[in-house]
N, C-alpha and C. Protein backbone atom coordinates (compact mmCIF):
# COMPACT_ATOMS: atom_id res chain seq x y z
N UNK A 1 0.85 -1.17 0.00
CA UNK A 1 0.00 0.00 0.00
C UNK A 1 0.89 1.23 0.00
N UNK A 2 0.46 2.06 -0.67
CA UNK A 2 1.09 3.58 -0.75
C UNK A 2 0.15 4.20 0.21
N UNK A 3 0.83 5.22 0.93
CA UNK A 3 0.12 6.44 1.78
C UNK A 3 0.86 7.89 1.14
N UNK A 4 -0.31 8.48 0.46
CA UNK A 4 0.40 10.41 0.33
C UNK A 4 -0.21 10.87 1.57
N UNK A 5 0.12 11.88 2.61
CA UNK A 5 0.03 12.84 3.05
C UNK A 5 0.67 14.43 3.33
N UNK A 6 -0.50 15.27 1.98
CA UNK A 6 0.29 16.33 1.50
C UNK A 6 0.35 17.24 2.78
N UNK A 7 1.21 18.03 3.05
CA UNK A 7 1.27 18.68 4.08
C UNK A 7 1.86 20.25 3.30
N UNK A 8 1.25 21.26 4.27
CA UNK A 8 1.32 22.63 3.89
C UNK A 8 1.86 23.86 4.97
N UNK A 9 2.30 24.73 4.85
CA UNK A 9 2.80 25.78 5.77
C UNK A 9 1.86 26.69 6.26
N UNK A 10 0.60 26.59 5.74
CA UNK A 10 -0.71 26.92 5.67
C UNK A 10 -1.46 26.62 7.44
N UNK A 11 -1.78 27.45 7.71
CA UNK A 11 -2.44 26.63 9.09
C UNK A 11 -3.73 26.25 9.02
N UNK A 12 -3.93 24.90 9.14
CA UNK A 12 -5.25 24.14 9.20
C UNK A 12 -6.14 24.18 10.53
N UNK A 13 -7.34 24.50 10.31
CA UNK A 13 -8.37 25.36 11.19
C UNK A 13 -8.30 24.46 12.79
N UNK A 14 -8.07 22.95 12.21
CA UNK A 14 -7.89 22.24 13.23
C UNK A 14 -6.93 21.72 13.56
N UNK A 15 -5.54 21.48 12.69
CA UNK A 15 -4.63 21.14 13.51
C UNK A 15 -3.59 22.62 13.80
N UNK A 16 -3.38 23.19 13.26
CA UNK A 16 -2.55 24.36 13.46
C UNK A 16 -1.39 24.41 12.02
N UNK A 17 -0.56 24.78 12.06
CA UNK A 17 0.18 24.87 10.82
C UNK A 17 1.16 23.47 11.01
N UNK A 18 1.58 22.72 9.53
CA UNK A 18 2.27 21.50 9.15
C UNK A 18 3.59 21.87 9.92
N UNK A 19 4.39 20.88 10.72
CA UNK A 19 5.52 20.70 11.22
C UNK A 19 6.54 20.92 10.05
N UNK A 20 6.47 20.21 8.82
CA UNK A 20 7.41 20.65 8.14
C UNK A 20 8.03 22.15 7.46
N UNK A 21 6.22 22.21 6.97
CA UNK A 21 6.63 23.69 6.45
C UNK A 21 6.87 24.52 6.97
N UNK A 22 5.98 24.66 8.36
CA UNK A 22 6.03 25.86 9.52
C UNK A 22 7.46 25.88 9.59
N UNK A 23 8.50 24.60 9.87
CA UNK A 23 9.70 24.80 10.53
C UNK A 23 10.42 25.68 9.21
N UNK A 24 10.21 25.18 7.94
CA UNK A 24 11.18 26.00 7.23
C UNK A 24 11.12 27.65 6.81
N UNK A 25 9.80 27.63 6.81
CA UNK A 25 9.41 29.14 7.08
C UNK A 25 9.67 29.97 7.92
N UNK A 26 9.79 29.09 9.33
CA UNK A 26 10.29 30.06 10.15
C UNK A 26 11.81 30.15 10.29
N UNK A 27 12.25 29.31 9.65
CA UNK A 27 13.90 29.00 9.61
C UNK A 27 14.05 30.46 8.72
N UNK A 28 13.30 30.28 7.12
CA UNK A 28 13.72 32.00 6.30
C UNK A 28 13.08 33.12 6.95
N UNK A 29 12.33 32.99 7.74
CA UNK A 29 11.57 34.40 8.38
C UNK A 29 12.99 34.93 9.32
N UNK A 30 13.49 33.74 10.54
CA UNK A 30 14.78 34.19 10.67
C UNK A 30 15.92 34.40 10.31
N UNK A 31 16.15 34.20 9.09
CA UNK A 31 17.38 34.53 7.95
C UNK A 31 16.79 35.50 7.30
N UNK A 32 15.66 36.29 7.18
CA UNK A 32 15.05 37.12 6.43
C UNK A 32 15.11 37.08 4.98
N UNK A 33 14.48 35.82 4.75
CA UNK A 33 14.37 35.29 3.72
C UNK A 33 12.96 35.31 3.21
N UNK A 34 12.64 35.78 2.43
CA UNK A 34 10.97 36.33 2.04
C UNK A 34 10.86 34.74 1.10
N UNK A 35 9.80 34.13 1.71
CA UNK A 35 9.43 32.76 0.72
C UNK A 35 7.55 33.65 0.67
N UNK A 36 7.44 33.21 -0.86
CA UNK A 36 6.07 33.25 -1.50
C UNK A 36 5.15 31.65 -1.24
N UNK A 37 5.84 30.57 -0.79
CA UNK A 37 4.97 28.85 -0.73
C UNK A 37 5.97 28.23 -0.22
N UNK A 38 5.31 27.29 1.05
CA UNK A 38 6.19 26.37 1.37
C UNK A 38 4.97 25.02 1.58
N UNK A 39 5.66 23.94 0.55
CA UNK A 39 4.66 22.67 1.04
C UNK A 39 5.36 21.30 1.11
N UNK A 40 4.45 20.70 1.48
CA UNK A 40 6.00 19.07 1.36
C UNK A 40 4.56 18.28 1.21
N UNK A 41 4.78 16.83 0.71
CA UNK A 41 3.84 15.92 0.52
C UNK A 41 4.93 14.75 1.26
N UNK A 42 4.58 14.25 2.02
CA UNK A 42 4.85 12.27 2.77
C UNK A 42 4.27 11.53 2.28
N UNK A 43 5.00 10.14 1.90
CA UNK A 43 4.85 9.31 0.79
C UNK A 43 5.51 8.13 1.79
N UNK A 44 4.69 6.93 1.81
CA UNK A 44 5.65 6.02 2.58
C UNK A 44 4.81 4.49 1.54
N UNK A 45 5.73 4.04 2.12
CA UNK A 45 5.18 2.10 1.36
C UNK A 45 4.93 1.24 2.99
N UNK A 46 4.18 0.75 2.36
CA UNK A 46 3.58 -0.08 3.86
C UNK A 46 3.00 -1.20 3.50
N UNK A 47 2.98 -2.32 3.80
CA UNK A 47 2.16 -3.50 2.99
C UNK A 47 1.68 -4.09 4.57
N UNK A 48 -0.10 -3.99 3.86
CA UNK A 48 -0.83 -4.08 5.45
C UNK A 48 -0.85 -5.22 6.00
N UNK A 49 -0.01 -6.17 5.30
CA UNK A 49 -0.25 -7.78 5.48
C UNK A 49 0.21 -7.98 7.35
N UNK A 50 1.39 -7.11 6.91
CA UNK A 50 2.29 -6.64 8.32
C UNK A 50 1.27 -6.61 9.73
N UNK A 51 1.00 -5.37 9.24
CA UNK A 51 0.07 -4.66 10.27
C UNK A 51 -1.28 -5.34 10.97
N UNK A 52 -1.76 -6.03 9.55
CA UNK A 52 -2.99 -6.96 10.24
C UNK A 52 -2.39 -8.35 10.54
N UNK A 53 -1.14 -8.41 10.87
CA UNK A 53 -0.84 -9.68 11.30
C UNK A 53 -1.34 -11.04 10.59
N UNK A 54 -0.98 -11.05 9.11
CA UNK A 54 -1.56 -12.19 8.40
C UNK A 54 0.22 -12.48 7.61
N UNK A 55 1.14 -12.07 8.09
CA UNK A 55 2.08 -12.31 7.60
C UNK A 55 3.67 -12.54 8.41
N UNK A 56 3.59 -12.99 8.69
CA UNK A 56 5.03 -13.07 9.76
C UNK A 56 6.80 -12.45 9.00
N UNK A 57 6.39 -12.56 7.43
CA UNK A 57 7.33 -12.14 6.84
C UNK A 57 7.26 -10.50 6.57
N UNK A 58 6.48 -9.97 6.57
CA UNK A 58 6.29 -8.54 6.81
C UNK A 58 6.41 -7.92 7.74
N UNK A 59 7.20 -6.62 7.68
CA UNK A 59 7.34 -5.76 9.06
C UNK A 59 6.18 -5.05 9.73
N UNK A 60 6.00 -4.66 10.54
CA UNK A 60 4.31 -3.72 10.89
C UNK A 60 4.52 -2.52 10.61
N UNK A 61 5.63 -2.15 9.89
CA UNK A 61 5.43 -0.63 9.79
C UNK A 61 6.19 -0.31 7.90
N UNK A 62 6.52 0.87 8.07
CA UNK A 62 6.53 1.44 6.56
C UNK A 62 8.12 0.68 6.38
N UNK A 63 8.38 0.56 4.93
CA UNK A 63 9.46 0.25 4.14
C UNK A 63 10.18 1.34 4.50
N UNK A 64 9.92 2.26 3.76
CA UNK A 64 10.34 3.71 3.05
C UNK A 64 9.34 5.09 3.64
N UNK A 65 9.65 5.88 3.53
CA UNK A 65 9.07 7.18 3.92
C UNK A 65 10.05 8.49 2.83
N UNK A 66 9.27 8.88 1.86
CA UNK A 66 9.80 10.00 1.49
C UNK A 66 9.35 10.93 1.35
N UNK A 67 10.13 12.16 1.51
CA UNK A 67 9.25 13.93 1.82
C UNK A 67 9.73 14.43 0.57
N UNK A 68 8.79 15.11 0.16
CA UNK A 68 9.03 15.79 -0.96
C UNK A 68 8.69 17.89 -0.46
N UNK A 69 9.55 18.65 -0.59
CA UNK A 69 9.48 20.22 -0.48
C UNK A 69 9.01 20.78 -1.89
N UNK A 70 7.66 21.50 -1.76
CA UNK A 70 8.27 22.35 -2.92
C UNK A 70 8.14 23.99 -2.14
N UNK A 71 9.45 24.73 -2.23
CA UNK A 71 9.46 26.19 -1.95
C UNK A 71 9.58 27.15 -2.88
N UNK A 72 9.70 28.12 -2.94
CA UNK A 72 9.35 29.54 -3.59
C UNK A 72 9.56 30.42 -2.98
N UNK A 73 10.86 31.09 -3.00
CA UNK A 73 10.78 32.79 -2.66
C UNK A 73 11.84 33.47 -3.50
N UNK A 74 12.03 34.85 -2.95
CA UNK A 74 12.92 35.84 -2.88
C UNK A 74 14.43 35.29 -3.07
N UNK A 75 14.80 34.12 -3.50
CA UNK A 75 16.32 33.75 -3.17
C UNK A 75 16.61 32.96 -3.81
N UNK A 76 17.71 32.65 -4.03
CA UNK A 76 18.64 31.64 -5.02
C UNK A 76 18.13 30.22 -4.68
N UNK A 77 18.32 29.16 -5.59
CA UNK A 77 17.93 28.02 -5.56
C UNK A 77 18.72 27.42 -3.86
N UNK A 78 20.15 27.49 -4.06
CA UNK A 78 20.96 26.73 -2.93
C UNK A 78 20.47 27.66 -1.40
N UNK A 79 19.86 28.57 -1.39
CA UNK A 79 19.36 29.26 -0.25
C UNK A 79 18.51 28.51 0.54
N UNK A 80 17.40 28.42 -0.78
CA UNK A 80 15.91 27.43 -0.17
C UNK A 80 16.20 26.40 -0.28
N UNK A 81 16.79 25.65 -0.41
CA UNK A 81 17.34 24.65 -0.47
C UNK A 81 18.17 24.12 0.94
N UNK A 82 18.96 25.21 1.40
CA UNK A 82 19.80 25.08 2.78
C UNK A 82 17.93 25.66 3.76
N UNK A 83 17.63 26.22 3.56
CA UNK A 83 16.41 25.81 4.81
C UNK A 83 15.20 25.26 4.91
N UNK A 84 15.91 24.39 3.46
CA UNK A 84 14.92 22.99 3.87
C UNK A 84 16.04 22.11 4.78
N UNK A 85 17.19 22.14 4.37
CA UNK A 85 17.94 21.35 5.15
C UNK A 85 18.49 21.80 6.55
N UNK A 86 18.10 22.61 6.44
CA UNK A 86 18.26 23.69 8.39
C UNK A 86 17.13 22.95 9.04
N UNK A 87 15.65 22.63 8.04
CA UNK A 87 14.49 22.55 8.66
C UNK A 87 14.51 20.92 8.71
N UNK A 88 14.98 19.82 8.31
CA UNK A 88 15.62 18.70 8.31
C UNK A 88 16.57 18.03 9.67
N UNK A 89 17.58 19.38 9.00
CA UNK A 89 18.54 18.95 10.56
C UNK A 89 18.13 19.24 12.10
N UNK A 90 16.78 19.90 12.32
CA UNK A 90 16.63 20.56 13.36
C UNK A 90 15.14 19.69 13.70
N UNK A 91 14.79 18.99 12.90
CA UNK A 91 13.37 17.71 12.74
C UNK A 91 13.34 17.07 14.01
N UNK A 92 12.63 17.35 14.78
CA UNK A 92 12.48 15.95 15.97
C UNK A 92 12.29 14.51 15.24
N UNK A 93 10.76 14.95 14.58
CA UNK A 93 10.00 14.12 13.42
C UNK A 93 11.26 13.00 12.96
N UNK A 94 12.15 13.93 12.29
CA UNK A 94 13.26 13.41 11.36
C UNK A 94 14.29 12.29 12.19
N UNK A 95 14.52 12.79 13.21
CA UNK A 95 15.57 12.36 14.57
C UNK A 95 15.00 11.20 14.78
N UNK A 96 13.67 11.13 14.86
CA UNK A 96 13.09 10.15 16.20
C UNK A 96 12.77 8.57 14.69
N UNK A 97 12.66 9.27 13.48
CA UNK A 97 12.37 7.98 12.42
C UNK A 97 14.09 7.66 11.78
N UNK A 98 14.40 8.36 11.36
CA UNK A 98 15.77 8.23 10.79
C UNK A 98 17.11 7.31 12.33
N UNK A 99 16.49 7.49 13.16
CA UNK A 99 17.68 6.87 14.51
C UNK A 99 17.00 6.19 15.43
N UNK A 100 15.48 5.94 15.38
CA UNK A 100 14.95 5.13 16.62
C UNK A 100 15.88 5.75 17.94
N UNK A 101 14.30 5.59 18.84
CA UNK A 101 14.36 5.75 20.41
C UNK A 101 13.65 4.87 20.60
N UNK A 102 14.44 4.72 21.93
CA UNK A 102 14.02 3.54 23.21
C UNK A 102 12.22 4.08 23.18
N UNK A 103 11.17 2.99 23.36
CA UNK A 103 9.80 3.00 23.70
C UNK A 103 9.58 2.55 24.72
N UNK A 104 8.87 2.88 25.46
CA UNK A 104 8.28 2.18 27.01
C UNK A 104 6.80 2.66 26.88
N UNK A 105 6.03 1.41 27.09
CA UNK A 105 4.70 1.37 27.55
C UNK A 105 4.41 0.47 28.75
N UNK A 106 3.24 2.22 29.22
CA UNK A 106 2.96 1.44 30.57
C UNK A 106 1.48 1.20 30.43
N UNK A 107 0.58 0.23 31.24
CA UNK A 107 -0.44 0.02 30.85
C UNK A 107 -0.87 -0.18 31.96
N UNK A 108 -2.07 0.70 32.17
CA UNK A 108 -3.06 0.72 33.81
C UNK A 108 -4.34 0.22 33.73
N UNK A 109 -4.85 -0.77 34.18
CA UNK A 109 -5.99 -1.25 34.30
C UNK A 109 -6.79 -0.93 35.24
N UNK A 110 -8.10 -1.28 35.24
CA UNK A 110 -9.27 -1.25 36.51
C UNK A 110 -9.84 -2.19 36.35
């Protein structure tokens, strides 16, 4: 299975503005970098065989995960380009899938 989820710098009424774009926007707002659009679309592969447990040879989670930017402003290609990658290197999002962390679940009953 393919999953798109396009994401925008735009703030959505209910969740608030996209983690990706917000971060790079505000990365050129503080370089004073005038951008006209910032959007990214997430793209991952997942085969649900995994997930619904009908397959022992499948993992439960995604293959692959890829982000796609498209930006637009006031500045040279390698500019917007370095704050997408300012907005990359500075990713919790990015940190926590690209390097795994330790998980702990606790579980309280009644």
């Amino acid at each position: 299975m393919h999953e798109r989820h396009p994401e925008s710098a735009q703030p959505d009424p209910d969740l608030g503005p996209h983690p990706a774009g917000a971060s790079a926007a505000l990365g050129a707002a503080a370089r004073g970098v005038p951008l006209r659009a910032v959007s990214s679309s997430v793209e991952g592969d997942i085969d649900l065989l995994g997930i619904l447990g009908l397959s022992d040879q499948v993992r439960n989670g995604y293959q692959g995960i890829r982000v796609t930017f498209q930006i637009s402003g006031d500045a040279p290609d390698d500019v917007l380009r370095g704050l997408v990658e300012q907005s990359r290197s500075r990713s919790a999002v990015y940190d926590v899938l690209s390097n795994g962390v330790p998980v702990s679940i606790d579980v309280t009953t009644s």
